[in-house]
PDB file of N, CA and C in Angstrom:
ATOM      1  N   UNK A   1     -12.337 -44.420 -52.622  1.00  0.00           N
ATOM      2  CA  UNK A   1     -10.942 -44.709 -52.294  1.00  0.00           C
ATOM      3  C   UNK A   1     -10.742 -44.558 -50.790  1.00  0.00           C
ATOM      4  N   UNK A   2     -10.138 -45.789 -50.358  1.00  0.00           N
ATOM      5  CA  UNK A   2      -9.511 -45.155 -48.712  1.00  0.00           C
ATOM      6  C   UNK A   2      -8.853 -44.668 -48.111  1.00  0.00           C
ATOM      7  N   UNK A   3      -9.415 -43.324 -47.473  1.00  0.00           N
ATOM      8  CA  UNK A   3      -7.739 -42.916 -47.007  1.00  0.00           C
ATOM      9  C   UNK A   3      -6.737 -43.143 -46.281  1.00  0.00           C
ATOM     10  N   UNK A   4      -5.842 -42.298 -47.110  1.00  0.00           N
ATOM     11  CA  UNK A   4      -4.704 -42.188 -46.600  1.00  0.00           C
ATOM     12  C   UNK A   4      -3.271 -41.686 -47.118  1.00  0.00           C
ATOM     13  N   UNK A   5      -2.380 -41.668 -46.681  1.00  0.00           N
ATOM     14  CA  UNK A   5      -1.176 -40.933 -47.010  1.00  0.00           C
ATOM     15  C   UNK A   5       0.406 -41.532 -47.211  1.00  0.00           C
ATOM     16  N   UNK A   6       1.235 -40.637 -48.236  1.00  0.00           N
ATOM     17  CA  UNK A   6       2.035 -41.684 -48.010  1.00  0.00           C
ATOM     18  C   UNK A   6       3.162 -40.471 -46.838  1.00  0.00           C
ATOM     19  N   UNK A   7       3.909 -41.152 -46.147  1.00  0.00           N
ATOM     20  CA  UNK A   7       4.566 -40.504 -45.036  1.00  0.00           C
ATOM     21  C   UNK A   7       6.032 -40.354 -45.616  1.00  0.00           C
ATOM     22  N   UNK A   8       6.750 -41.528 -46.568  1.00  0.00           N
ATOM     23  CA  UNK A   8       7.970 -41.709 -46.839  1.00  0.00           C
ATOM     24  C   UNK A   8       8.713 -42.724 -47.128  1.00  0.00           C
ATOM     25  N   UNK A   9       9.588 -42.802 -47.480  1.00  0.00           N
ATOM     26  CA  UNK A   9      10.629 -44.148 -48.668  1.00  0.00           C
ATOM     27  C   UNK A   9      10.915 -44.387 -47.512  1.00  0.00           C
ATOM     28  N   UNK A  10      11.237 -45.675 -47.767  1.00  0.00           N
ATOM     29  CA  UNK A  10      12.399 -46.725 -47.162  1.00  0.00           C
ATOM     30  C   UNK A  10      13.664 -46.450 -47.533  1.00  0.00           C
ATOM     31  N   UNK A  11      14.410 -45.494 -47.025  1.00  0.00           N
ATOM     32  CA  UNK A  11      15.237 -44.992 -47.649  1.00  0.00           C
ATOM     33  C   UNK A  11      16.620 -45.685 -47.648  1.00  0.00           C
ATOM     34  N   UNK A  12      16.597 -47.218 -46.517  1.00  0.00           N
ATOM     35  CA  UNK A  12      17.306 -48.010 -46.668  1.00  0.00           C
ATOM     36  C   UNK A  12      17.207 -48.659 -47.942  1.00  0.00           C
ATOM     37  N   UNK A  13      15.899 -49.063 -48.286  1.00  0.00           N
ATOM     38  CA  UNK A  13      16.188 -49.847 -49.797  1.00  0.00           C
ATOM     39  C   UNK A  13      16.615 -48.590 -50.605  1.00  0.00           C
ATOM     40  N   UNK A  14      15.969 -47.509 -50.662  1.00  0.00           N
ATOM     41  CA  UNK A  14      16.468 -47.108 -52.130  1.00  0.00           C
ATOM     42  C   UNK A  14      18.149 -46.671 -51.961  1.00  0.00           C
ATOM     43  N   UNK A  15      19.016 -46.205 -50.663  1.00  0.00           N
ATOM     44  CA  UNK A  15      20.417 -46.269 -51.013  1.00  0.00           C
ATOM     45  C   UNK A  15      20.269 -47.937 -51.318  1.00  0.00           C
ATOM     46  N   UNK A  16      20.057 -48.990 -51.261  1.00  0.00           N
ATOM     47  CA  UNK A  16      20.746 -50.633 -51.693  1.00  0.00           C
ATOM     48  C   UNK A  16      20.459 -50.389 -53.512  1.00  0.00           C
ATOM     49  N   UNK A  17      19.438 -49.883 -53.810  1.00  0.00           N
ATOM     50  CA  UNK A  17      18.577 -49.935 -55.053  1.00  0.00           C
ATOM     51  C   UNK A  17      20.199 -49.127 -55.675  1.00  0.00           C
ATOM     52  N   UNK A  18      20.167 -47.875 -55.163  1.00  0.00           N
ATOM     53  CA  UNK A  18      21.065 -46.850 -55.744  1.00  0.00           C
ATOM     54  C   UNK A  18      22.863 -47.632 -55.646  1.00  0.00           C
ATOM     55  N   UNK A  19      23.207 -47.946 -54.275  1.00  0.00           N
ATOM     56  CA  UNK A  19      24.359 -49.511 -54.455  1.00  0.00           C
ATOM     57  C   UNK A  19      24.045 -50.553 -55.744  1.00  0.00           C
ATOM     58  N   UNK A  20      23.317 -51.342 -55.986  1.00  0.00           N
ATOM     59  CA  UNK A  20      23.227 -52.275 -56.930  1.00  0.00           C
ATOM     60  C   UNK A  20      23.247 -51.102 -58.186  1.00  0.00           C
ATOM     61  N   UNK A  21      22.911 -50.370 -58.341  1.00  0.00           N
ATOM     62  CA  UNK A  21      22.927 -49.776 -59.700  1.00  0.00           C
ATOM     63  C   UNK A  21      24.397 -49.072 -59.629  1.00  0.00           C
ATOM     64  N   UNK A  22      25.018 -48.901 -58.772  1.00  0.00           N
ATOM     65  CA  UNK A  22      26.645 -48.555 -59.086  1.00  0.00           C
ATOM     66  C   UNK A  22      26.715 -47.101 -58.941  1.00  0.00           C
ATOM     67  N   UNK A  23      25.367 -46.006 -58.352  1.00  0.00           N
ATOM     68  CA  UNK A  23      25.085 -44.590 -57.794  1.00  0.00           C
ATOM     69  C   UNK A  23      26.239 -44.243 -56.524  1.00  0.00           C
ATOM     70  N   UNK A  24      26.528 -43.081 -56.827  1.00  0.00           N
ATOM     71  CA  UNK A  24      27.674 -42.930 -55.730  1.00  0.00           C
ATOM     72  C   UNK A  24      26.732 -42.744 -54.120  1.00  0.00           C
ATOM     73  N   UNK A  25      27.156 -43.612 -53.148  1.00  0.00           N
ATOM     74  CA  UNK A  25      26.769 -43.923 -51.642  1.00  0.00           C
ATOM     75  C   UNK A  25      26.404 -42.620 -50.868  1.00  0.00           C
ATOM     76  N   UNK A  26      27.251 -41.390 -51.202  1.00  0.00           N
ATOM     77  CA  UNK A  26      27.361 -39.767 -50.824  1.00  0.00           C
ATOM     78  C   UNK A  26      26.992 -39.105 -51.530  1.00  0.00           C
ATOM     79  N   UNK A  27      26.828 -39.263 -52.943  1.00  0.00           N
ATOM     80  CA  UNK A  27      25.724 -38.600 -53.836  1.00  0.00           C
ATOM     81  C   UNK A  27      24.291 -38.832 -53.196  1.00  0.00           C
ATOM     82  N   UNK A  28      24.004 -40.075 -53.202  1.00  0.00           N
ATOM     83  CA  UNK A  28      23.078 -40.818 -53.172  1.00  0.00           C
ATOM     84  C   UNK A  28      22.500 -40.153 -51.755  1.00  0.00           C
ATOM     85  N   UNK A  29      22.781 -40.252 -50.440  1.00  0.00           N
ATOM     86  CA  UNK A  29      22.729 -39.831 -49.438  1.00  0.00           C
ATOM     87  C   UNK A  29      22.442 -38.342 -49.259  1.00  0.00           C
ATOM     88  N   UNK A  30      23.102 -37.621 -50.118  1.00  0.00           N
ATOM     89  CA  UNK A  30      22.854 -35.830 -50.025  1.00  0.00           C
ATOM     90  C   UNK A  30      21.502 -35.639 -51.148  1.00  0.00           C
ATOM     91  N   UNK A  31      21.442 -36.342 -52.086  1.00  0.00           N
ATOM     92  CA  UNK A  31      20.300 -36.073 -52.151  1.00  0.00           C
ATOM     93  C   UNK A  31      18.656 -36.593 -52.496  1.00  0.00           C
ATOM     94  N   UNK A  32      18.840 -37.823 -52.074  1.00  0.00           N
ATOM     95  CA  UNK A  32      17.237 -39.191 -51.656  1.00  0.00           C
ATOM     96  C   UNK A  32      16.506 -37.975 -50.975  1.00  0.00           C
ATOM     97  N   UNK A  33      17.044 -37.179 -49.802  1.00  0.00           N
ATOM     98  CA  UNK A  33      15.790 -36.401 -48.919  1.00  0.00           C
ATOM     99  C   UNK A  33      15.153 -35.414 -49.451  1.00  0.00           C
ATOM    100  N   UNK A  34      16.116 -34.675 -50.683  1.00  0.00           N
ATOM    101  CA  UNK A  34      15.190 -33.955 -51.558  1.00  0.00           C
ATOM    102  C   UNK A  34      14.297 -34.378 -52.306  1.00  0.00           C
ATOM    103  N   UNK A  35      14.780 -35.293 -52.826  1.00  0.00           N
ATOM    104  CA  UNK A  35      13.848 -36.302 -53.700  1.00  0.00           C
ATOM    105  C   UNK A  35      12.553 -36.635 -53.211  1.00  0.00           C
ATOM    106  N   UNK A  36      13.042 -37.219 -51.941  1.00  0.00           N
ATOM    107  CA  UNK A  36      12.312 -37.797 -51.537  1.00  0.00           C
ATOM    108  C   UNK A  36      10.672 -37.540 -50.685  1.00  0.00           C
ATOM    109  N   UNK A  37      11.197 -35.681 -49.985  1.00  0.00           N
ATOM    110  CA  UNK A  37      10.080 -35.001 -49.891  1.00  0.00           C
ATOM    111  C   UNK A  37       9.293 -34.341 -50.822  1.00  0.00           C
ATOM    112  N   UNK A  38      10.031 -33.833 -52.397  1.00  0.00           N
ATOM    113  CA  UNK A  38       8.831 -33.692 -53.091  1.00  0.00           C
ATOM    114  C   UNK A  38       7.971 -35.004 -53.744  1.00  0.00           C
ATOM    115  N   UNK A  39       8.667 -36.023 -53.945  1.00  0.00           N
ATOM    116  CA  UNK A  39       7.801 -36.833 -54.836  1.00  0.00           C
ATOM    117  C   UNK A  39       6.733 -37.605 -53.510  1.00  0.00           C
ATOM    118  N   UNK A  40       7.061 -37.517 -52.082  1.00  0.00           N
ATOM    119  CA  UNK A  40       5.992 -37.184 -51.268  1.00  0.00           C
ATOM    120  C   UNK A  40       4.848 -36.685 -51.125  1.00  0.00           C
ATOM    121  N   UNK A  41       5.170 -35.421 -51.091  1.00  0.00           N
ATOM    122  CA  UNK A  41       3.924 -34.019 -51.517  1.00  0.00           C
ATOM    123  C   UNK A  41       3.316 -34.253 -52.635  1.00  0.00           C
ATOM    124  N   UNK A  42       3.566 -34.816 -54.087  1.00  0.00           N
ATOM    125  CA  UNK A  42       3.376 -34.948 -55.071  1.00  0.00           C
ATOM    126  C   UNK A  42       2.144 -36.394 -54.844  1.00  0.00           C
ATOM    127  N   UNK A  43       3.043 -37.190 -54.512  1.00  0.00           N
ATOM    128  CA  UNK A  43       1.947 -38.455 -54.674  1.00  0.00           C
ATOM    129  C   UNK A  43       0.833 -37.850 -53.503  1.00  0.00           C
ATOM    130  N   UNK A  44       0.862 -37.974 -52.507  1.00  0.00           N
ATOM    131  CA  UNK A  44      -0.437 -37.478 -51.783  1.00  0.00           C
ATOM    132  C   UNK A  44      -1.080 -36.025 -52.262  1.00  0.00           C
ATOM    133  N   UNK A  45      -0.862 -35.119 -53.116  1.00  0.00           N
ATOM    134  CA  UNK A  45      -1.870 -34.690 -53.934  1.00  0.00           C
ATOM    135  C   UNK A  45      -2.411 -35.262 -54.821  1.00  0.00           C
ATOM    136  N   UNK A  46      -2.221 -35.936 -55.460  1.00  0.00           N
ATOM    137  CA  UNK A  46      -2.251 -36.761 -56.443  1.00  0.00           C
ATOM    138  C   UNK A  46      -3.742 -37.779 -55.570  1.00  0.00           C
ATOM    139  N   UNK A  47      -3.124 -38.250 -54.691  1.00  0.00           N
ATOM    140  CA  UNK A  47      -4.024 -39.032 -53.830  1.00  0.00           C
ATOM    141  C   UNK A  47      -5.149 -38.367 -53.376  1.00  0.00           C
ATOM    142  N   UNK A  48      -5.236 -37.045 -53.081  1.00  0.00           N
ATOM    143  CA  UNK A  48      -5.844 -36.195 -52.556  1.00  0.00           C
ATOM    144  C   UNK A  48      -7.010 -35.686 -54.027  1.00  0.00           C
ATOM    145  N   UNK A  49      -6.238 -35.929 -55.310  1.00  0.00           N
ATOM    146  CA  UNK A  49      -7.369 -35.437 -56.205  1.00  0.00           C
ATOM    147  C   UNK A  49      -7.343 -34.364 -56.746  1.00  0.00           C
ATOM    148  N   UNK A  50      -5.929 -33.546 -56.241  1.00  0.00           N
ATOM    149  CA  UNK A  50      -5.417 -32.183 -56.417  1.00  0.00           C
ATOM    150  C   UNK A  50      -4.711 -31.992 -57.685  1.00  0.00           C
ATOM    151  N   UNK A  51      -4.039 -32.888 -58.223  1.00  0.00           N
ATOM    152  CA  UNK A  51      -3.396 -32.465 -59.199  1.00  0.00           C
ATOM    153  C   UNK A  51      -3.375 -33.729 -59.869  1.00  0.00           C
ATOM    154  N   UNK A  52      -3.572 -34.116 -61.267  1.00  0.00           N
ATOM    155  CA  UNK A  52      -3.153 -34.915 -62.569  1.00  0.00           C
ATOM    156  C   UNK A  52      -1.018 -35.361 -62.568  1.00  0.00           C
ATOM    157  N   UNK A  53      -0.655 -34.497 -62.513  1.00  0.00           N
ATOM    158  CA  UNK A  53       0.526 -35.234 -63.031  1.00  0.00           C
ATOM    159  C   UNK A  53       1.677 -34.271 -62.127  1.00  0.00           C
TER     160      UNK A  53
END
């Protein structure tokens, strides 16, 4: 496998993703960055070989 890492969302699409689905804009906004740094850490262990699920 080649490496590498993932760094982070496009966090412009996913508030549009979270708009088209009718998610509140300030919900949505307070919390994508939590979200968004663990399922970070998560996939690059994952990538890394560290952890299954």
């Amino acid at each position: 496998m080649a490496p590498g890492a993932v760094l982070g969302w496009d966090i412009g699409a996913a508030l549009a993703l979270a708009h088209a689905l009718g998610i509140n804009p300030l919900i949505t906004a307070e919390l994508l960055p939590e979200i968004e740094a663990v399922m970070v850490r998560k996939l690059n262990e994952q990538m890394e070989g560290g952890h299954d699920g």
